[in-house]
PDB file of N, CA and C in Angstrom:
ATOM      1  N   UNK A   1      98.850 145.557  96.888  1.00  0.00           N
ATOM      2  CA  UNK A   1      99.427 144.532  96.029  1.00  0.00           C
ATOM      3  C   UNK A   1     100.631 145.129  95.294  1.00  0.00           C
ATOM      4  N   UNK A   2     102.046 144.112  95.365  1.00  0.00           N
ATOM      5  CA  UNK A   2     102.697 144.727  94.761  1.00  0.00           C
ATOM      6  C   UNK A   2     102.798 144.730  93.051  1.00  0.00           C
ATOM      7  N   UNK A   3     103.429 145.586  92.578  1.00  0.00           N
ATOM      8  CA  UNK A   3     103.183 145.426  90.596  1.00  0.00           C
ATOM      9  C   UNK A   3     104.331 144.440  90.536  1.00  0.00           C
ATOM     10  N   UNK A   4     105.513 144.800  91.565  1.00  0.00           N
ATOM     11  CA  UNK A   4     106.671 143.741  90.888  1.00  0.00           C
ATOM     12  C   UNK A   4     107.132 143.355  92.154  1.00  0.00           C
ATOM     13  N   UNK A   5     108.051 142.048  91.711  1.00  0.00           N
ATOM     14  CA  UNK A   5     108.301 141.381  93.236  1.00  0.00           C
ATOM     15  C   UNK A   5     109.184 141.775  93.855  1.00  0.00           C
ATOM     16  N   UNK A   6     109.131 141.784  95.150  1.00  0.00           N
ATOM     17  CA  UNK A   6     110.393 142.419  95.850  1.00  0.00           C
ATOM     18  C   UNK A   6     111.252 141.177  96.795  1.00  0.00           C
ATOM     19  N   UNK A   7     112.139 141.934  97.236  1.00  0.00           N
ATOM     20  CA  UNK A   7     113.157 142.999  97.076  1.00  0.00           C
ATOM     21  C   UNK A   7     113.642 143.421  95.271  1.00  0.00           C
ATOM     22  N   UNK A   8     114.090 144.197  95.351  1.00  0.00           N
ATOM     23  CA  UNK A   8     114.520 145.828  94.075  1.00  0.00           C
ATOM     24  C   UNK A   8     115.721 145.148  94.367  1.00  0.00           C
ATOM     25  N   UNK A   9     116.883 145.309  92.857  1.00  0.00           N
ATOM     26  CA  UNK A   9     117.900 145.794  92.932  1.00  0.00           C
ATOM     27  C   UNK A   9     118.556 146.919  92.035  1.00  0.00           C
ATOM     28  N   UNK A  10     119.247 146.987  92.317  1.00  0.00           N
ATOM     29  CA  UNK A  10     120.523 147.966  91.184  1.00  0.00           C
ATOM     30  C   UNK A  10     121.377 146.748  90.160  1.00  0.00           C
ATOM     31  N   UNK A  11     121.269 147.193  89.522  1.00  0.00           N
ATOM     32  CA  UNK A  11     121.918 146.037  88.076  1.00  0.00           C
ATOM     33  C   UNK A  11     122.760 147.257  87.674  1.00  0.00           C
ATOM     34  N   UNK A  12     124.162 147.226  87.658  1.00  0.00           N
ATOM     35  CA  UNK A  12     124.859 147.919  86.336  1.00  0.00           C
ATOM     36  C   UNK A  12     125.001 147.560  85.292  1.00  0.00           C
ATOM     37  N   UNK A  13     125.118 148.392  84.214  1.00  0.00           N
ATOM     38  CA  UNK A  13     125.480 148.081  83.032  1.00  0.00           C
ATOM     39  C   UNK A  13     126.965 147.528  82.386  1.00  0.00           C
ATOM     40  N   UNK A  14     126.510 146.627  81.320  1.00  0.00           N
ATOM     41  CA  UNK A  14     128.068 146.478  81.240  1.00  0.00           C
ATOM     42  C   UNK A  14     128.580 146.734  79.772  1.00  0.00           C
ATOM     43  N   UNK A  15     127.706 146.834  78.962  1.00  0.00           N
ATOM     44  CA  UNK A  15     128.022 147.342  77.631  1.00  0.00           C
ATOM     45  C   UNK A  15     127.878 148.807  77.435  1.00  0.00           C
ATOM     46  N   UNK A  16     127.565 149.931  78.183  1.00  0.00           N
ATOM     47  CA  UNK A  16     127.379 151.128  78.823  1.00  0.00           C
ATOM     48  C   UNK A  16     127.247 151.645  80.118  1.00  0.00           C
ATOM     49  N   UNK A  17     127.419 153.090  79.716  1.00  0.00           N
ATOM     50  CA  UNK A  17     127.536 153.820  81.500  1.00  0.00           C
ATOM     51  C   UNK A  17     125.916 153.841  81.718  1.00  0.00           C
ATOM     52  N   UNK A  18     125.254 152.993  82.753  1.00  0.00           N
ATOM     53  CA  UNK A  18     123.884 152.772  83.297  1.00  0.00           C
ATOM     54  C   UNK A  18     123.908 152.240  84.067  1.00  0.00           C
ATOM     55  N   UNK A  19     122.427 152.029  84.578  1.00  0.00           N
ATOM     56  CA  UNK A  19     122.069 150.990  85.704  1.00  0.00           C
ATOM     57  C   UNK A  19     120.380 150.761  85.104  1.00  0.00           C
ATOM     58  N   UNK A  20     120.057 149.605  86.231  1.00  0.00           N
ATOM     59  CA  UNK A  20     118.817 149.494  85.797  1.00  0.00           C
ATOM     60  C   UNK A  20     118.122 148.831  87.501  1.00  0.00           C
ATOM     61  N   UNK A  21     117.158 149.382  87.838  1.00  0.00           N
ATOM     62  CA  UNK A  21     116.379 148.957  88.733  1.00  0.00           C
ATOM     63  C   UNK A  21     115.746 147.755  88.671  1.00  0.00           C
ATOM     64  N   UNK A  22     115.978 146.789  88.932  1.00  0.00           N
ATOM     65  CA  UNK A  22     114.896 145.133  89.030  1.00  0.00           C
ATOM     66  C   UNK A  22     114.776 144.664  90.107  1.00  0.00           C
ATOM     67  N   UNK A  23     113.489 143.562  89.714  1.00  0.00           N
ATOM     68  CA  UNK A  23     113.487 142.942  90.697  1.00  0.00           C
ATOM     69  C   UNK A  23     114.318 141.608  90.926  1.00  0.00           C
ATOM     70  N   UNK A  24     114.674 141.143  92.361  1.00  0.00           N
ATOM     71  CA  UNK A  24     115.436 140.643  92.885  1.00  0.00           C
ATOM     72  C   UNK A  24     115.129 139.187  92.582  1.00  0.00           C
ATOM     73  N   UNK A  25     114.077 138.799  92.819  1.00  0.00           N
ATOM     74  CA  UNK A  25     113.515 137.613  92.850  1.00  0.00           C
ATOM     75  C   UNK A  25     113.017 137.568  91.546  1.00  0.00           C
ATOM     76  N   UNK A  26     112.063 138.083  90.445  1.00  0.00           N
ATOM     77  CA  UNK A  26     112.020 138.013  88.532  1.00  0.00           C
ATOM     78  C   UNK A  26     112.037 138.469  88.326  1.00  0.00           C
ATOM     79  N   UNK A  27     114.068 138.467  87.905  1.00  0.00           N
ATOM     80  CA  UNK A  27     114.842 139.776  87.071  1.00  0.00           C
ATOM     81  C   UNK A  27     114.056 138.888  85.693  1.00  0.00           C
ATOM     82  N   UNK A  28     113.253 137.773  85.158  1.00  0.00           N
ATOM     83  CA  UNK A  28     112.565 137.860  83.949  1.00  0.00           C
ATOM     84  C   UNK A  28     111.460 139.186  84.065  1.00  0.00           C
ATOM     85  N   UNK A  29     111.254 139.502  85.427  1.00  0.00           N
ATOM     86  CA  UNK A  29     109.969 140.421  85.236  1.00  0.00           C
ATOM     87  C   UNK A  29     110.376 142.201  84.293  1.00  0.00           C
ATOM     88  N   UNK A  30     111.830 141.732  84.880  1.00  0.00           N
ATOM     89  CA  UNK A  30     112.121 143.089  83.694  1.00  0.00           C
ATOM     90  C   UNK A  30     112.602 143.986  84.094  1.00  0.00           C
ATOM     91  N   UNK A  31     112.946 145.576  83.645  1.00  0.00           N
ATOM     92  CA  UNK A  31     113.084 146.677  84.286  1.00  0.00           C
ATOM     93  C   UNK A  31     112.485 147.119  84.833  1.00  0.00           C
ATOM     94  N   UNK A  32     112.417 148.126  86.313  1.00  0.00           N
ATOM     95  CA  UNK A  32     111.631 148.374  86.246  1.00  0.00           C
ATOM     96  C   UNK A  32     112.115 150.318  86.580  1.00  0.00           C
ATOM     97  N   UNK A  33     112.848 150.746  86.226  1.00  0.00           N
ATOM     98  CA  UNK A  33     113.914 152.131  86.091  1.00  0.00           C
ATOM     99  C   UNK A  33     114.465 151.910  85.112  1.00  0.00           C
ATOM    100  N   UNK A  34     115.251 152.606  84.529  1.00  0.00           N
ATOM    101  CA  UNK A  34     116.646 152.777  84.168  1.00  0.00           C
ATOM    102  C   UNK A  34     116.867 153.896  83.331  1.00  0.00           C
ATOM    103  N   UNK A  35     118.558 154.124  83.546  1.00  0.00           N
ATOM    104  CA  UNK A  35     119.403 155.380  83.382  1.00  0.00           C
ATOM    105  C   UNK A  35     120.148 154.774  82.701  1.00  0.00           C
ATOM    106  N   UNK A  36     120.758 156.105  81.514  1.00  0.00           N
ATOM    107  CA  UNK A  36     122.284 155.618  81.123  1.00  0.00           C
ATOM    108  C   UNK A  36     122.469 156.715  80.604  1.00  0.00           C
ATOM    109  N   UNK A  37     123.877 157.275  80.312  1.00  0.00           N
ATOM    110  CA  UNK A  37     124.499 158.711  80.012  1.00  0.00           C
ATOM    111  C   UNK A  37     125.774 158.342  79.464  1.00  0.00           C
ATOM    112  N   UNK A  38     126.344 159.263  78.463  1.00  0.00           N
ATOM    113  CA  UNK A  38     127.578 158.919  77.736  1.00  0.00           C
ATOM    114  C   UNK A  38     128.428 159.332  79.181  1.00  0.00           C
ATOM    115  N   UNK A  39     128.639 160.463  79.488  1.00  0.00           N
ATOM    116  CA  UNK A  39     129.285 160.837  81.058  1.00  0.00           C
ATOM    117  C   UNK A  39     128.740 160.198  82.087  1.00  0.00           C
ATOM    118  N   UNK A  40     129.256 159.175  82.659  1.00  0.00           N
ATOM    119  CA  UNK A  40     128.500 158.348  84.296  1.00  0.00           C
ATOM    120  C   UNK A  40     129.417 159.124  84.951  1.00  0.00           C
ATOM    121  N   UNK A  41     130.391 160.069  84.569  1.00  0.00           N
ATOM    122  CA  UNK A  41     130.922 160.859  85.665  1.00  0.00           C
ATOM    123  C   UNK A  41     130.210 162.430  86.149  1.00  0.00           C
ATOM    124  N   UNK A  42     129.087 162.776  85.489  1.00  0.00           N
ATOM    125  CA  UNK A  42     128.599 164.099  85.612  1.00  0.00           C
ATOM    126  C   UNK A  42     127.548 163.832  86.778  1.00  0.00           C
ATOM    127  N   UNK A  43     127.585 165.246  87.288  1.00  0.00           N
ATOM    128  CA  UNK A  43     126.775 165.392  88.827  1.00  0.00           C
ATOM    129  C   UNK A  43     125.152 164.528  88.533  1.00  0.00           C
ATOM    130  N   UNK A  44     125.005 165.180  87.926  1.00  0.00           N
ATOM    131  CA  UNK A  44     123.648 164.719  86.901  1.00  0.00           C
ATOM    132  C   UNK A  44     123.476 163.378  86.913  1.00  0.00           C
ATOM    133  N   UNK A  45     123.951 162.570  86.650  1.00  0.00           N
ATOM    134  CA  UNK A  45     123.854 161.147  86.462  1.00  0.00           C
ATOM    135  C   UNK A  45     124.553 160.288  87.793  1.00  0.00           C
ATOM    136  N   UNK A  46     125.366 160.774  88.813  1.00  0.00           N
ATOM    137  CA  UNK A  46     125.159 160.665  89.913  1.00  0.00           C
ATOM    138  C   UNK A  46     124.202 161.117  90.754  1.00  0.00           C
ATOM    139  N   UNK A  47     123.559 162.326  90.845  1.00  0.00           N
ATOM    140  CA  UNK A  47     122.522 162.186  91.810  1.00  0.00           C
ATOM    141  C   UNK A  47     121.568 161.322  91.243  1.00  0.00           C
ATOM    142  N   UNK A  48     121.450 161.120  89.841  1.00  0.00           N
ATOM    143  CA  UNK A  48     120.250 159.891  89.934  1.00  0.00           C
ATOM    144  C   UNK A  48     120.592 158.547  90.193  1.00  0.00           C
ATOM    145  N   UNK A  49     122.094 158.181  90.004  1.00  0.00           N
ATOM    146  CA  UNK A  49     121.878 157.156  90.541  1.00  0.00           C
ATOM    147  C   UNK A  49     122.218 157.198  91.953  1.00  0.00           C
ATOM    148  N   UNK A  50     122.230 157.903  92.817  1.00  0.00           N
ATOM    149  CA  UNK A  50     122.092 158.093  94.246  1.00  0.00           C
ATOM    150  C   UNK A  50     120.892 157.893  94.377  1.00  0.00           C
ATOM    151  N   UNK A  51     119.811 158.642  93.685  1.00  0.00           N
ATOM    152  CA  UNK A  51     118.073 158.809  93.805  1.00  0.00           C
ATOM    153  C   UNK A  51     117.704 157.245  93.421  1.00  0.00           C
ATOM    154  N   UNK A  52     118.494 156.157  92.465  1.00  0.00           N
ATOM    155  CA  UNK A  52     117.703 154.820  92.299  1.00  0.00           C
ATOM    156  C   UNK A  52     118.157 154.142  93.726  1.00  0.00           C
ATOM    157  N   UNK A  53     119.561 154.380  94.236  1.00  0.00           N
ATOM    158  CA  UNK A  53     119.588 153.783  95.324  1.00  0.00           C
ATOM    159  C   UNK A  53     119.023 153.908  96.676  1.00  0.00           C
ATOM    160  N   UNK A  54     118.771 155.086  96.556  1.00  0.00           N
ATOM    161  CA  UNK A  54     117.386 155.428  97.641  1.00  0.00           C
ATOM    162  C   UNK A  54     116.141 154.699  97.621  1.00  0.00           C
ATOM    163  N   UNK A  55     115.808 155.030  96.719  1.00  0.00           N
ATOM    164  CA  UNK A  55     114.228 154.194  95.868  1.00  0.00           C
ATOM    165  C   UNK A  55     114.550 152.848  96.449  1.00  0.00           C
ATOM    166  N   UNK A  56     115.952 152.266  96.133  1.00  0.00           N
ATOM    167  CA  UNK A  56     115.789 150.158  96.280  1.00  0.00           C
ATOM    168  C   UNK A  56     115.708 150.102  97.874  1.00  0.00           C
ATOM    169  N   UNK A  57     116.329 151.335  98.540  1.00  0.00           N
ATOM    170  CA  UNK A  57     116.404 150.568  99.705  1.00  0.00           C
ATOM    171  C   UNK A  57     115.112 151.377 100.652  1.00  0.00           C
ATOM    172  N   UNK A  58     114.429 152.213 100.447  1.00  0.00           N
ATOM    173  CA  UNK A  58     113.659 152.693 100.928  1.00  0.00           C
ATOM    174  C   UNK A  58     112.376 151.480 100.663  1.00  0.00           C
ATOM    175  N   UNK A  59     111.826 150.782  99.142  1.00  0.00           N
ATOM    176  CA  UNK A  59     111.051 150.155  99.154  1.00  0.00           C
ATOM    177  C   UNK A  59     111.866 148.195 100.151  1.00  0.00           C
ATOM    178  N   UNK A  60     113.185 148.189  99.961  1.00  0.00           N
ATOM    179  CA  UNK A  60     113.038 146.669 100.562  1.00  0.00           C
ATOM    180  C   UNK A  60     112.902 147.434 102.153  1.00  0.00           C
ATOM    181  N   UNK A  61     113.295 148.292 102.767  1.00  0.00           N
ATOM    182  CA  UNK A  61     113.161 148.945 104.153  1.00  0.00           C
ATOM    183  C   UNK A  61     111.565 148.984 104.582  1.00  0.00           C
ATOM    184  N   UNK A  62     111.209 149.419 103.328  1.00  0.00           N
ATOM    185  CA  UNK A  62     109.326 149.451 104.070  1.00  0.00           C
ATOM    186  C   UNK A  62     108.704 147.790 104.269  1.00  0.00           C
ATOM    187  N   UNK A  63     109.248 146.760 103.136  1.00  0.00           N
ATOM    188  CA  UNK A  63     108.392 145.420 103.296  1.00  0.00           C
ATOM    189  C   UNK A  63     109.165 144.546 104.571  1.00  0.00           C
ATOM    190  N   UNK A  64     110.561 145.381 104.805  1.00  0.00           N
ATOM    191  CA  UNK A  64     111.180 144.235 106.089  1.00  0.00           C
ATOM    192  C   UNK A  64     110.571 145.166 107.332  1.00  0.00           C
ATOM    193  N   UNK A  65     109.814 146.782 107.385  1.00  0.00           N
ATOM    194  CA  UNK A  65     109.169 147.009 108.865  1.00  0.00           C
ATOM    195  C   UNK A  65     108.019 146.286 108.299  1.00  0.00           C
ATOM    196  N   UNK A  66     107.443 146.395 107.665  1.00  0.00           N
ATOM    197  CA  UNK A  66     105.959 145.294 107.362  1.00  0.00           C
ATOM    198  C   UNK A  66     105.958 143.959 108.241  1.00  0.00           C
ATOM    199  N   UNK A  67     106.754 143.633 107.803  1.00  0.00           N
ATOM    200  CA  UNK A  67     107.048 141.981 108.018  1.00  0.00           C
ATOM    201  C   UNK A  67     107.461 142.227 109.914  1.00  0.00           C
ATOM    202  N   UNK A  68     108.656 143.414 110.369  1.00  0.00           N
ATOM    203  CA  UNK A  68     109.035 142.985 111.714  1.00  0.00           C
ATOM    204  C   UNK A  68     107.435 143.132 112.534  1.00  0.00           C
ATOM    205  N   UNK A  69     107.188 144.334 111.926  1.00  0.00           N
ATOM    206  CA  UNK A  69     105.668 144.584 113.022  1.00  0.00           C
ATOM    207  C   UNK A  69     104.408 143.841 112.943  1.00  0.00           C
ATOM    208  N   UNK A  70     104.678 143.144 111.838  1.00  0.00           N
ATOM    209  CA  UNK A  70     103.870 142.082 111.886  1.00  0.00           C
ATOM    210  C   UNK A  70     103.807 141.368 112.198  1.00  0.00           C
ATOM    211  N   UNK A  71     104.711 140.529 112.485  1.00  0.00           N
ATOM    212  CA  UNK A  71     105.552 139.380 113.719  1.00  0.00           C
ATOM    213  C   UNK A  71     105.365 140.292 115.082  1.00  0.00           C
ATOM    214  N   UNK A  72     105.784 141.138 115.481  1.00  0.00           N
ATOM    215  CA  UNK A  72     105.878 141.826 116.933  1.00  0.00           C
ATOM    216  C   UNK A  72     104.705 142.359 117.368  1.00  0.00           C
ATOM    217  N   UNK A  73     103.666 143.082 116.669  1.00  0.00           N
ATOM    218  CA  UNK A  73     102.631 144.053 117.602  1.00  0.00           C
ATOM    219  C   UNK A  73     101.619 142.700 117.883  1.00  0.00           C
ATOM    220  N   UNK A  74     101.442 141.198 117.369  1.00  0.00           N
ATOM    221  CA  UNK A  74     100.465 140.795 118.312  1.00  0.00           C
ATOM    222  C   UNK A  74     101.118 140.045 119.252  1.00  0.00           C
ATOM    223  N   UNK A  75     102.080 139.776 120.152  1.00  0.00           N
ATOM    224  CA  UNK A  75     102.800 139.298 120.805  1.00  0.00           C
ATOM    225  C   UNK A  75     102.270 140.518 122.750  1.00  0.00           C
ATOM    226  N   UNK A  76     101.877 141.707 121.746  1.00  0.00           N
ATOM    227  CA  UNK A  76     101.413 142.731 123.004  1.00  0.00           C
ATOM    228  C   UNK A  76     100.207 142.455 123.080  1.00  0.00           C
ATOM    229  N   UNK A  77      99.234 141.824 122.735  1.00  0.00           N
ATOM    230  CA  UNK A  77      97.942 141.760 122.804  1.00  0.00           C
ATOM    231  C   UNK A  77      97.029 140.662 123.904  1.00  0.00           C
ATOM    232  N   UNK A  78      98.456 140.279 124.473  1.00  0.00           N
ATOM    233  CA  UNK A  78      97.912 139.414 125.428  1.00  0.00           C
ATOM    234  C   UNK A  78      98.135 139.130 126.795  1.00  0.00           C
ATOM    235  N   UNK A  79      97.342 138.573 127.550  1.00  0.00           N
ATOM    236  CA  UNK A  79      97.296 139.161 129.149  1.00  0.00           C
ATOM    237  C   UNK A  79      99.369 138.989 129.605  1.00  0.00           C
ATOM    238  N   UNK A  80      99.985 137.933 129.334  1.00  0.00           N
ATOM    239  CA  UNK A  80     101.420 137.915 129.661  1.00  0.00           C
ATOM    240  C   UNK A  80     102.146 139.506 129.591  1.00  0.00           C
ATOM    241  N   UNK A  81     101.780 139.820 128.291  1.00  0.00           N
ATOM    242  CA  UNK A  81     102.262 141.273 127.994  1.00  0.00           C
ATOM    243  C   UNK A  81     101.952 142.826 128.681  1.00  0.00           C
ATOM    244  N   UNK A  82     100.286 142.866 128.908  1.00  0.00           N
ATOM    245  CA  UNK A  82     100.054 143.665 129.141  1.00  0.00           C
ATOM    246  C   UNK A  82     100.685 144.756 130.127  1.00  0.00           C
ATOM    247  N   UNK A  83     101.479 144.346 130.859  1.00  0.00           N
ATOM    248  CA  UNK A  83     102.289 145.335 131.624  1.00  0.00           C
ATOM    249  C   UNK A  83     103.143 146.148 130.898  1.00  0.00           C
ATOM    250  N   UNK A  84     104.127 145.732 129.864  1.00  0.00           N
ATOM    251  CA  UNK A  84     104.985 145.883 129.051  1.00  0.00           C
ATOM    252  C   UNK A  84     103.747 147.217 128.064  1.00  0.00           C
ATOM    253  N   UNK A  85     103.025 146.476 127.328  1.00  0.00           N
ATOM    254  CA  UNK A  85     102.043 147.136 126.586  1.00  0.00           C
ATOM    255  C   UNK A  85     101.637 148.765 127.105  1.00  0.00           C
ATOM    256  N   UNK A  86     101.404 148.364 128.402  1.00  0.00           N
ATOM    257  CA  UNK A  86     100.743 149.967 129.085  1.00  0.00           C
ATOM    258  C   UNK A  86     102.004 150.503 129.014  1.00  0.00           C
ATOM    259  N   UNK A  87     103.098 150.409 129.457  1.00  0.00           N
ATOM    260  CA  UNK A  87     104.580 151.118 129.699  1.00  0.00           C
ATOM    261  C   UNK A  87     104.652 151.501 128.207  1.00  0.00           C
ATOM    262  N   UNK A  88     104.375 150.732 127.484  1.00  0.00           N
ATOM    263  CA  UNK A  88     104.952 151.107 126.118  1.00  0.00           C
ATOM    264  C   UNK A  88     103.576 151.692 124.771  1.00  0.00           C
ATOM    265  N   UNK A  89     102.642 152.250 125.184  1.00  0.00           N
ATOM    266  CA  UNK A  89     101.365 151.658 124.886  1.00  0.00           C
ATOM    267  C   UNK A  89     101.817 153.637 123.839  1.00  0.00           C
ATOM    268  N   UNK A  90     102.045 154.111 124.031  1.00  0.00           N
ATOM    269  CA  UNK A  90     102.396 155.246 122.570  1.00  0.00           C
ATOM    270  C   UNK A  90     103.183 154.922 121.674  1.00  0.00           C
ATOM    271  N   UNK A  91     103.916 154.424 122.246  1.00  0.00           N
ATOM    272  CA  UNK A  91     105.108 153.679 120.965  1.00  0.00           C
ATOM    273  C   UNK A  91     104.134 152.089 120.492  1.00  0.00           C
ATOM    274  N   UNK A  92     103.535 151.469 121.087  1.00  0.00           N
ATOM    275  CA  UNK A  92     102.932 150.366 119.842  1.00  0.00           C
ATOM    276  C   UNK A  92     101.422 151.569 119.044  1.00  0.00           C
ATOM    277  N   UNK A  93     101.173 152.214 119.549  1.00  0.00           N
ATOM    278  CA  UNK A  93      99.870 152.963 118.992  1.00  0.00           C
ATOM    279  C   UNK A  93     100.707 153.388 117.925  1.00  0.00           C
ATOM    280  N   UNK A  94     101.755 154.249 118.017  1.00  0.00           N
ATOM    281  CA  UNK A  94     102.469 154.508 116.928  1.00  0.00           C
ATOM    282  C   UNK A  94     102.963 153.600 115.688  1.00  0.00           C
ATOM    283  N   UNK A  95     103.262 152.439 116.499  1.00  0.00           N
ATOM    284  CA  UNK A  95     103.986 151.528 115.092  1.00  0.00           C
ATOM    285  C   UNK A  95     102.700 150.870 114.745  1.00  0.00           C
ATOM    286  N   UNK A  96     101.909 150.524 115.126  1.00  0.00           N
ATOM    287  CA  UNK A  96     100.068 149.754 114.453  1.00  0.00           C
ATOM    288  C   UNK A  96      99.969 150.858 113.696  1.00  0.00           C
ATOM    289  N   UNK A  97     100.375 152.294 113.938  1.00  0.00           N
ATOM    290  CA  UNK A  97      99.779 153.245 113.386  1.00  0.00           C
ATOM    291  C   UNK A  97     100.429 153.227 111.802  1.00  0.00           C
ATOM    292  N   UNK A  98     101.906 153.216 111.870  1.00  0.00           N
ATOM    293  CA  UNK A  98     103.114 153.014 110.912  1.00  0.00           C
ATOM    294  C   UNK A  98     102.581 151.891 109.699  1.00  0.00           C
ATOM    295  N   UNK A  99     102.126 150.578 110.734  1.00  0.00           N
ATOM    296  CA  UNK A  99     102.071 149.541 109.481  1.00  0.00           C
ATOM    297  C   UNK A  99     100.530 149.526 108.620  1.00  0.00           C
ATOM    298  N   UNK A 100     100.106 150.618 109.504  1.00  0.00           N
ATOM    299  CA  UNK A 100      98.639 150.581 108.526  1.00  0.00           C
ATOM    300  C   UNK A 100      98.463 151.283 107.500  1.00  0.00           C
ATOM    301  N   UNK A 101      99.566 152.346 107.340  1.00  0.00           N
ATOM    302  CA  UNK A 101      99.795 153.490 106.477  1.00  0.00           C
ATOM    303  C   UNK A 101     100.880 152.515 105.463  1.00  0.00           C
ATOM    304  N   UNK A 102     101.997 151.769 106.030  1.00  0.00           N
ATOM    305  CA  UNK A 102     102.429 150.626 105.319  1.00  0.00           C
ATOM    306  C   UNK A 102     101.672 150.064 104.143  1.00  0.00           C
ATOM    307  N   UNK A 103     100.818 149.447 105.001  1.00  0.00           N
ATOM    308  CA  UNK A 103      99.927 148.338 104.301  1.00  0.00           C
ATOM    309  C   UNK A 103      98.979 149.309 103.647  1.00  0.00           C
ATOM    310  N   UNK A 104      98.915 150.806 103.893  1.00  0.00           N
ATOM    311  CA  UNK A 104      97.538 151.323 102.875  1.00  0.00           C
ATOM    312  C   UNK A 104      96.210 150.877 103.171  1.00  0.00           C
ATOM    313  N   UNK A 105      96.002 151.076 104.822  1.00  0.00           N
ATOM    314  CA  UNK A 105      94.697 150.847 104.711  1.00  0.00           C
ATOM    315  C   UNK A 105      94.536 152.616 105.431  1.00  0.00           C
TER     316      UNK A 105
END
């Protein structure tokens, strides 16, 4: 279950040098990061905000493979497929394998 809704974004600041991590869909839900530094030009306060932009797109990247392999791996499960399936049958073991660690089971 997620705590906040996704997709994440990056919000800059505009009355200071910051940013702030939210969500996309209820920016009422709030912050859910944020940085700010008198210097937004020091290494320091760029690699973190390099590190929040990692974070937004690494979490919307994990719920859009959620969603593709969830649409795609039962499409192999049935007699039409099965040829395809055996040819390809390490690479779907692998991605069932991917979305279960996804999903946290």
């Amino acid at each position: 279950m997620n705590a906040t809704k996704r997709p994440w974004r990056i919000t800059e600041y505009t009355n200071y040098r910051g940013f702030a991590i939210e969500s996309e869909r209820d920016p009422a839900f709030g912050c859910i990061a944020h940085r700010w530094e008198e210097n937004a030009d020091n290494l320091r306060f760029v690699t973190i905000r390099a590190n929040a932009h990692l974070i937004v797109k690494a979490v919307n990247l994990h719920d859009e493979m959620v969603e593709v392999l969830t649409a795609i791996l039962p499409a192999f499960d049935n007699d039409s497929t099965a040829a395809i399936a055996r040819v390809y049958q390490k690479e779907l073991e692998h991605a069932r394998a991917l979305l279960q660690r996804a999903k946290g089971e």
